[in-house]
PDB file of N, CA and C in Angstrom:
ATOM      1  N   UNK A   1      -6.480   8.458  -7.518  1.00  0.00           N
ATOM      2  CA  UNK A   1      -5.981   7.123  -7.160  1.00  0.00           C
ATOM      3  C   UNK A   1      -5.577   7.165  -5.700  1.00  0.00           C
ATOM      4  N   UNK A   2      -5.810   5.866  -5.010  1.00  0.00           N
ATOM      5  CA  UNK A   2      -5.539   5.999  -3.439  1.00  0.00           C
ATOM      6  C   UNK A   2      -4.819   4.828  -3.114  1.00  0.00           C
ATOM      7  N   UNK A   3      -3.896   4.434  -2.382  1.00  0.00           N
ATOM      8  CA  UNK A   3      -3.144   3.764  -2.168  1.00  0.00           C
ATOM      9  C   UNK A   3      -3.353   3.496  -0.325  1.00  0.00           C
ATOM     10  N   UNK A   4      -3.232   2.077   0.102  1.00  0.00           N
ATOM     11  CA  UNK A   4      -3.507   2.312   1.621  1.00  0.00           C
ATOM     12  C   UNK A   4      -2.788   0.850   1.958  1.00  0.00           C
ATOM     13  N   UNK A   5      -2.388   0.771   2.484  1.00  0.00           N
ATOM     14  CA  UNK A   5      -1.488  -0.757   3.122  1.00  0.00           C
ATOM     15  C   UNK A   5      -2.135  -1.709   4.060  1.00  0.00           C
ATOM     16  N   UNK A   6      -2.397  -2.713   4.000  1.00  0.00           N
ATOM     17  CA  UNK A   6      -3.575  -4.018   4.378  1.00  0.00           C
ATOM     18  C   UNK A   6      -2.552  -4.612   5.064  1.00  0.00           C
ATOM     19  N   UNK A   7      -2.842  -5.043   6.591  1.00  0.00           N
ATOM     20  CA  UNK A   7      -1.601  -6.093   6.994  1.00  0.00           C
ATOM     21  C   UNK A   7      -2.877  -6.792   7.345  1.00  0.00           C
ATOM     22  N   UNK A   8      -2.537  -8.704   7.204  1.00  0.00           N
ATOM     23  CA  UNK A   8      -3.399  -9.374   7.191  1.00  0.00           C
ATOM     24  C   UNK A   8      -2.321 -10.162   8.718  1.00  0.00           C
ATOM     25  N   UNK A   9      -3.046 -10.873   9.639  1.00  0.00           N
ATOM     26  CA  UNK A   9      -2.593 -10.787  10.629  1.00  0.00           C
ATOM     27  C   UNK A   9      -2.946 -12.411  10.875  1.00  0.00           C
ATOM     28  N   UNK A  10      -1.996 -13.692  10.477  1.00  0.00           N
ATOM     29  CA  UNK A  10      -2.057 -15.296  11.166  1.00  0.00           C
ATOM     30  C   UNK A  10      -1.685 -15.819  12.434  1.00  0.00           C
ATOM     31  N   UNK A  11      -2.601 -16.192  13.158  1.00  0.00           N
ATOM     32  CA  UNK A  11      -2.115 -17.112  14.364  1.00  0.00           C
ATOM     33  C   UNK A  11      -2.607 -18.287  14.194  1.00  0.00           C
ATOM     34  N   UNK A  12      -1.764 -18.949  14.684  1.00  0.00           N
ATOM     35  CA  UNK A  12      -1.839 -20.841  14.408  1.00  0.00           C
ATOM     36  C   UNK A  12      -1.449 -21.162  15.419  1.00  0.00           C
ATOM     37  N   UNK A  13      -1.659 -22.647  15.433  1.00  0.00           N
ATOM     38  CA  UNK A  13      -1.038 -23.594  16.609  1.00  0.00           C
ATOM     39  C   UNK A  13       0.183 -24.137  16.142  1.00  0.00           C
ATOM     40  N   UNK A  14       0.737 -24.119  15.409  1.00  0.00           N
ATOM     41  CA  UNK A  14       2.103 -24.349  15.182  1.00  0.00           C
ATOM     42  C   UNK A  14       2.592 -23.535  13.686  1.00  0.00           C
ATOM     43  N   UNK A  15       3.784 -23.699  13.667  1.00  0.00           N
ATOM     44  CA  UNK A  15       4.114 -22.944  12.979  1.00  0.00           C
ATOM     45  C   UNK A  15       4.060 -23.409  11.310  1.00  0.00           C
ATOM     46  N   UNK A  16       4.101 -24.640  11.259  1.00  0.00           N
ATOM     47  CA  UNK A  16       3.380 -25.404   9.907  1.00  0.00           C
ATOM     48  C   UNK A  16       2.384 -24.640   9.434  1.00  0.00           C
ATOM     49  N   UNK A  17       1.055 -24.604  10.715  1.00  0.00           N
ATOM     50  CA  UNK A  17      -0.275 -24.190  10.386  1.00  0.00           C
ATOM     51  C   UNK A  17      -0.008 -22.816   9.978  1.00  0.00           C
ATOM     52  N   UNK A  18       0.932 -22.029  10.638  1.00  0.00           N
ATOM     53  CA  UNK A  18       1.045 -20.433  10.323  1.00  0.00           C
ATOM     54  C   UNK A  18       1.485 -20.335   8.949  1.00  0.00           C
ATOM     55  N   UNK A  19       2.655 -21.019   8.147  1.00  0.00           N
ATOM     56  CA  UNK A  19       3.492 -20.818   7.076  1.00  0.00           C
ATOM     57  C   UNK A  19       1.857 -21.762   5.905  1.00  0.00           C
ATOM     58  N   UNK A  20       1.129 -22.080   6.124  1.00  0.00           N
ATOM     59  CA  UNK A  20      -0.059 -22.508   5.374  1.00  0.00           C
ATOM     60  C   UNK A  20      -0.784 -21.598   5.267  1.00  0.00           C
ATOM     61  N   UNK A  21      -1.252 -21.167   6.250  1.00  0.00           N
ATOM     62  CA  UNK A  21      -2.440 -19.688   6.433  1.00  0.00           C
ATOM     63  C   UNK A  21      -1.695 -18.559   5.663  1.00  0.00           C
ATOM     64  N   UNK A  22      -0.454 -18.489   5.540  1.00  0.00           N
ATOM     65  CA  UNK A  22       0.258 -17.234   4.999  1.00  0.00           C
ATOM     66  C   UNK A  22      -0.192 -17.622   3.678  1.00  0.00           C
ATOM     67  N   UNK A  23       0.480 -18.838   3.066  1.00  0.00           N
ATOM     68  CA  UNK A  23       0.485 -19.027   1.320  1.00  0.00           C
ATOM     69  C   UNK A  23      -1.192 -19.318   0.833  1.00  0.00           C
ATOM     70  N   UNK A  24      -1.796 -19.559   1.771  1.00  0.00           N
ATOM     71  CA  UNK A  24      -3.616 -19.254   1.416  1.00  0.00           C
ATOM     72  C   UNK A  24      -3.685 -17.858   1.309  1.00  0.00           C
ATOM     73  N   UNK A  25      -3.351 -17.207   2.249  1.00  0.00           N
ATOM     74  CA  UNK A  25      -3.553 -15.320   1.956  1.00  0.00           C
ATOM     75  C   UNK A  25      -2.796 -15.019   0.828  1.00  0.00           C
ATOM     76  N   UNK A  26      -1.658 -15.357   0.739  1.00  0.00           N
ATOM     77  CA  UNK A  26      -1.009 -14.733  -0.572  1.00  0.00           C
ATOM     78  C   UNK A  26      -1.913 -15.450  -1.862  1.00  0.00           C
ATOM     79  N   UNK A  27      -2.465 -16.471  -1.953  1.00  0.00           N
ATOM     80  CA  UNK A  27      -2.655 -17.348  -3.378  1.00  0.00           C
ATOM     81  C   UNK A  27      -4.100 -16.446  -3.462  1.00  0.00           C
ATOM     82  N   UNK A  28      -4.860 -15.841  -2.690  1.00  0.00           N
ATOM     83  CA  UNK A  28      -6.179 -15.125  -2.662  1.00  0.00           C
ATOM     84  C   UNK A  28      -6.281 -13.820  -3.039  1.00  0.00           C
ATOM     85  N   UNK A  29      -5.296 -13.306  -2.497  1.00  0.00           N
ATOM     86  CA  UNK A  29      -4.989 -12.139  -2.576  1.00  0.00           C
ATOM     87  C   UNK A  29      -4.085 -11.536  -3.679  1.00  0.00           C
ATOM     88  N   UNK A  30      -2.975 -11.640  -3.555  1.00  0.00           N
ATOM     89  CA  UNK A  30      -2.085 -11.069  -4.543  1.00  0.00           C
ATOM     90  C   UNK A  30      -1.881 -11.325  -5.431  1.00  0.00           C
ATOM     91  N   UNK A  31      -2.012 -10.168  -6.298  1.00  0.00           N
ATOM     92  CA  UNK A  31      -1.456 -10.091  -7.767  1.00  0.00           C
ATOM     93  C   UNK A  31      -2.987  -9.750  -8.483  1.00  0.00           C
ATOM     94  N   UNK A  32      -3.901  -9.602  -7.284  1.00  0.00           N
ATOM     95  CA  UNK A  32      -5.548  -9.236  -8.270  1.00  0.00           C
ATOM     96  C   UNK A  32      -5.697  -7.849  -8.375  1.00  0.00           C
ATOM     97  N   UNK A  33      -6.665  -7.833  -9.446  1.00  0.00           N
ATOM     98  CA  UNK A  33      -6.682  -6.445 -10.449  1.00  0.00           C
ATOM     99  C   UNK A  33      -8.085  -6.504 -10.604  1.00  0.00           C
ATOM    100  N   UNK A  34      -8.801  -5.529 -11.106  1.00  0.00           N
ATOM    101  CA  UNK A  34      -9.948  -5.503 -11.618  1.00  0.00           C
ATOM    102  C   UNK A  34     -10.932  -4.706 -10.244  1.00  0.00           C
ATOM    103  N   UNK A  35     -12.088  -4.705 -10.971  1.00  0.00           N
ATOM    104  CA  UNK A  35     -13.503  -4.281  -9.775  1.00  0.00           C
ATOM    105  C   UNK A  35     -13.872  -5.214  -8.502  1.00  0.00           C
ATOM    106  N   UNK A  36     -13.235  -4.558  -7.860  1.00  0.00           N
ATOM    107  CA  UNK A  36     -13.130  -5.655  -6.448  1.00  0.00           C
ATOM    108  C   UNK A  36     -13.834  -5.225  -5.801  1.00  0.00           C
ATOM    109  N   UNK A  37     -14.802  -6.139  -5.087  1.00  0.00           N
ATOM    110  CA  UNK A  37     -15.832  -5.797  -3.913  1.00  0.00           C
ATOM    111  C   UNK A  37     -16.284  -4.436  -3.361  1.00  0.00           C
ATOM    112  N   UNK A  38     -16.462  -3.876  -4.914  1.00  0.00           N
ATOM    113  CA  UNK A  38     -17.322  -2.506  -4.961  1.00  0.00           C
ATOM    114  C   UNK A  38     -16.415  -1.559  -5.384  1.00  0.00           C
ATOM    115  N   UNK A  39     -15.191  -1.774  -4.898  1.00  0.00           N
ATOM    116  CA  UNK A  39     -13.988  -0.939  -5.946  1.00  0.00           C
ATOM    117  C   UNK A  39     -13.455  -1.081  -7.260  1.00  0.00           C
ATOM    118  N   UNK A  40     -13.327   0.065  -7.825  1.00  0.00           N
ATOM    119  CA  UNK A  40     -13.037   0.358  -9.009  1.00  0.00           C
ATOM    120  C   UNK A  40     -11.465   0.143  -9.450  1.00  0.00           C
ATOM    121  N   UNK A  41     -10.721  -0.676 -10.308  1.00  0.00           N
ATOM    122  CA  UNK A  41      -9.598  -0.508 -10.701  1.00  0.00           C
ATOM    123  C   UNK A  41      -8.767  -0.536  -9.636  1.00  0.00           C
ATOM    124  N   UNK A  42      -9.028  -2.012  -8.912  1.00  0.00           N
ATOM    125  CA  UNK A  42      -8.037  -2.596  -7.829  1.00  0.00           C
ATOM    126  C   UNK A  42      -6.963  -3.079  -8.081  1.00  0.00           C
ATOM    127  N   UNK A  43      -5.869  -2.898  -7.850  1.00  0.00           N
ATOM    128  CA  UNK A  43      -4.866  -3.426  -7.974  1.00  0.00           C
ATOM    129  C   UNK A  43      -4.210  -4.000  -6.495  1.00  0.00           C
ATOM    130  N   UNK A  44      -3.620  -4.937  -6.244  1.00  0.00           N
ATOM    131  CA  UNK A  44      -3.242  -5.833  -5.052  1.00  0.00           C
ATOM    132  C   UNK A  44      -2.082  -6.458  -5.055  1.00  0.00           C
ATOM    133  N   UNK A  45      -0.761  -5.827  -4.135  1.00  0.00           N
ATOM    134  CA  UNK A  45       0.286  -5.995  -4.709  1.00  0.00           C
ATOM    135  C   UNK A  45       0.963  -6.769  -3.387  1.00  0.00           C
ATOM    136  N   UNK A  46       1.723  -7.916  -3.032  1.00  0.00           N
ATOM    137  CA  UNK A  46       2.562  -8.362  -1.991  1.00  0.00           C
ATOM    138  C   UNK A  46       3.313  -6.797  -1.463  1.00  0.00           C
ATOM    139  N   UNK A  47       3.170  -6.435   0.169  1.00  0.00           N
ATOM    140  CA  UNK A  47       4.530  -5.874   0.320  1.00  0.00           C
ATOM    141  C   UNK A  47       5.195  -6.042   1.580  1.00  0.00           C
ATOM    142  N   UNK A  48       5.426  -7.343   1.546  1.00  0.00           N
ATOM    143  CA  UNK A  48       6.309  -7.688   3.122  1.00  0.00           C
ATOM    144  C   UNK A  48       5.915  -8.519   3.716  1.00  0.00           C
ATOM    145  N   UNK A  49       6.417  -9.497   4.574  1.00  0.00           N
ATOM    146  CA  UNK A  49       5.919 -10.418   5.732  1.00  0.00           C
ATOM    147  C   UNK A  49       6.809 -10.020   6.883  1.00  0.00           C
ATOM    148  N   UNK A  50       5.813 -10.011   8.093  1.00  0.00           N
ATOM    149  CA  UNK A  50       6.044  -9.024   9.186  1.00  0.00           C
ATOM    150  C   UNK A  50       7.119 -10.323   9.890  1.00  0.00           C
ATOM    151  N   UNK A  51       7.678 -10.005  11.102  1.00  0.00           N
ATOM    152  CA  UNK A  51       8.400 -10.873  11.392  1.00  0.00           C
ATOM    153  C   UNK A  51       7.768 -12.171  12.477  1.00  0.00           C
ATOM    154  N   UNK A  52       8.127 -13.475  12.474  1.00  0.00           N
ATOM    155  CA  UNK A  52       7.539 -14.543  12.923  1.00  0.00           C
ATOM    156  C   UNK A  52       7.757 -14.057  14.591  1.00  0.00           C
ATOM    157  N   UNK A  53       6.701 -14.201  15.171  1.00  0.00           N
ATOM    158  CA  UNK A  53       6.422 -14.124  16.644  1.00  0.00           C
ATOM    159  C   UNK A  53       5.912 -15.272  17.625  1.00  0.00           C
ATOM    160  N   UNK A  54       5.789 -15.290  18.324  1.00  0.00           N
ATOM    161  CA  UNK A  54       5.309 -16.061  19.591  1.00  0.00           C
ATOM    162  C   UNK A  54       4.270 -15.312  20.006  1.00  0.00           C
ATOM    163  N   UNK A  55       2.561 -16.043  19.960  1.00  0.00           N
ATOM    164  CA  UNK A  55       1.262 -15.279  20.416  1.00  0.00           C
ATOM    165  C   UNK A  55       0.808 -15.737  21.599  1.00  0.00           C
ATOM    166  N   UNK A  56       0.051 -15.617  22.003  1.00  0.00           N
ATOM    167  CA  UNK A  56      -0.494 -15.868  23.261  1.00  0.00           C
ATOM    168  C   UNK A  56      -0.826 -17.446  23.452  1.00  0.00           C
ATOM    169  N   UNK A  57      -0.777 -17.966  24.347  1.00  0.00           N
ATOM    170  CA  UNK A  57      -1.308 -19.263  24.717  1.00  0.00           C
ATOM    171  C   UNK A  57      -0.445 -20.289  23.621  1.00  0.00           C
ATOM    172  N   UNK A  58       0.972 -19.907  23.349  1.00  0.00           N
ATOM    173  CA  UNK A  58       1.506 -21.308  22.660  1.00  0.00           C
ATOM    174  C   UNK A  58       1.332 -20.679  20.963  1.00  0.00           C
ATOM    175  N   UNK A  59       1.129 -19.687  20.730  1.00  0.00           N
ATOM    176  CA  UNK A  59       0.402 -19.822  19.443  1.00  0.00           C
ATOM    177  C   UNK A  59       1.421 -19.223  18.812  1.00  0.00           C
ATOM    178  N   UNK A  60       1.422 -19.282  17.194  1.00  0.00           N
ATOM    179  CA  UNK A  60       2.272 -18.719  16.525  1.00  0.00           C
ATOM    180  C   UNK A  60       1.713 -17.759  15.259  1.00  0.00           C
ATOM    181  N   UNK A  61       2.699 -16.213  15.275  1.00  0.00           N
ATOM    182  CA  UNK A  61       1.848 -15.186  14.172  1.00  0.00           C
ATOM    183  C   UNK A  61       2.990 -15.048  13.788  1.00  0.00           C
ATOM    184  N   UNK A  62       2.109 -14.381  12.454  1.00  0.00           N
ATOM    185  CA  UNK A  62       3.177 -13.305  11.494  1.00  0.00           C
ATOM    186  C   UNK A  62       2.015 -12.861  10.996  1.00  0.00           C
ATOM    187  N   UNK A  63       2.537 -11.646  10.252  1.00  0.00           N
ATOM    188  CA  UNK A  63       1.804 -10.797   9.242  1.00  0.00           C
ATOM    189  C   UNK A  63       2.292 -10.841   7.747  1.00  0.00           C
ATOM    190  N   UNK A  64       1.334 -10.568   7.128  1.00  0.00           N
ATOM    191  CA  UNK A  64       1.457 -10.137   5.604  1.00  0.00           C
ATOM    192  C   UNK A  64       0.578  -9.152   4.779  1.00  0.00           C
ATOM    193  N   UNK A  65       1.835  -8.010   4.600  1.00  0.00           N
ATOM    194  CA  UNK A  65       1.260  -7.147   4.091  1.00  0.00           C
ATOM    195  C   UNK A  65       0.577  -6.682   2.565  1.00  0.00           C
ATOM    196  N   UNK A  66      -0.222  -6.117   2.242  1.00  0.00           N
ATOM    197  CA  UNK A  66      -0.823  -5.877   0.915  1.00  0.00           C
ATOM    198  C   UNK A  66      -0.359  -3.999   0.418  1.00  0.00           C
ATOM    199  N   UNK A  67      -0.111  -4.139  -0.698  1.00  0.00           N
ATOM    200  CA  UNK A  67      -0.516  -2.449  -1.049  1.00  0.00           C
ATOM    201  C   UNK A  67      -1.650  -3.276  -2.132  1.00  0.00           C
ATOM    202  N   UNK A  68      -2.652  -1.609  -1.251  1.00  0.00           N
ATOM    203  CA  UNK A  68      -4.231  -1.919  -2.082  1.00  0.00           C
ATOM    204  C   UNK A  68      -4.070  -0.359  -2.888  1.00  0.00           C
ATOM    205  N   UNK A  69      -3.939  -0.466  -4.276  1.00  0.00           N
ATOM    206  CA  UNK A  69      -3.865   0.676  -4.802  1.00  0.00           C
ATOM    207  C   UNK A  69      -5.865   0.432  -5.620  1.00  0.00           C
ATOM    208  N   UNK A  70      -6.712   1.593  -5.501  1.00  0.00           N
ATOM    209  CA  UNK A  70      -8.023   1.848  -6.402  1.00  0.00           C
ATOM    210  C   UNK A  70      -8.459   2.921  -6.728  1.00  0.00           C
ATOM    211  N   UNK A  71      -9.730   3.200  -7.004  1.00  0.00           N
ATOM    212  CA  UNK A  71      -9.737   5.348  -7.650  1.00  0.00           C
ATOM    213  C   UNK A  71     -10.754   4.913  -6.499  1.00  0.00           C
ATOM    214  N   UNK A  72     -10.732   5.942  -5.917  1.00  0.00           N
ATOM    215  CA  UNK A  72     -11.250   6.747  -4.794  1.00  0.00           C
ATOM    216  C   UNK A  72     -12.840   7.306  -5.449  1.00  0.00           C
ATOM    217  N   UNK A  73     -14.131   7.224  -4.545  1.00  0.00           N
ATOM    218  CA  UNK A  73     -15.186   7.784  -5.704  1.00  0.00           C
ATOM    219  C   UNK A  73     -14.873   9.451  -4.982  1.00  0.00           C
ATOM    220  N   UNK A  74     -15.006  10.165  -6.201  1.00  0.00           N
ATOM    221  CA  UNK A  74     -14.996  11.742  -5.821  1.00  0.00           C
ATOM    222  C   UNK A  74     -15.854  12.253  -5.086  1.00  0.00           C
TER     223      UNK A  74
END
């Protein structure tokens, strides 16, 4: 079993658009299980939202992180 941490990374033009793009990544992502895009016995767990920033040119990020736990092929 292998375990590896996914930070998924939003910039928006305002911060509305950012706190939207976050709850689309979470509603896609987390909480899935099963044979995922070639992996075996995926599991996909929320672990953290990084802290809200100021991006380049006006823009606004944060992150959100994943633990991707699957079996590794031998």
């Amino acid at each position: 079993r292998q375990t590896d941490r996914v930070s998924v990374t939003v910039r928006a033009a305002s911060v509305r658009d950012r706190k939207e793009a976050i709850r689309r990544v979470r509603a896609c992502c987390a909480g899935r299980t099963g044979d995922i895009g070639g992996g075996l016995r995926v599991s996909i767990l929320t672990a953290g939202l990084g802290p809200s920033l100021n991006g380049p040119g006006d823009s606004f990020e944060q992150t959100q992180d994943f633990k991707v736990s699957f079996d590794a092929l031998a």
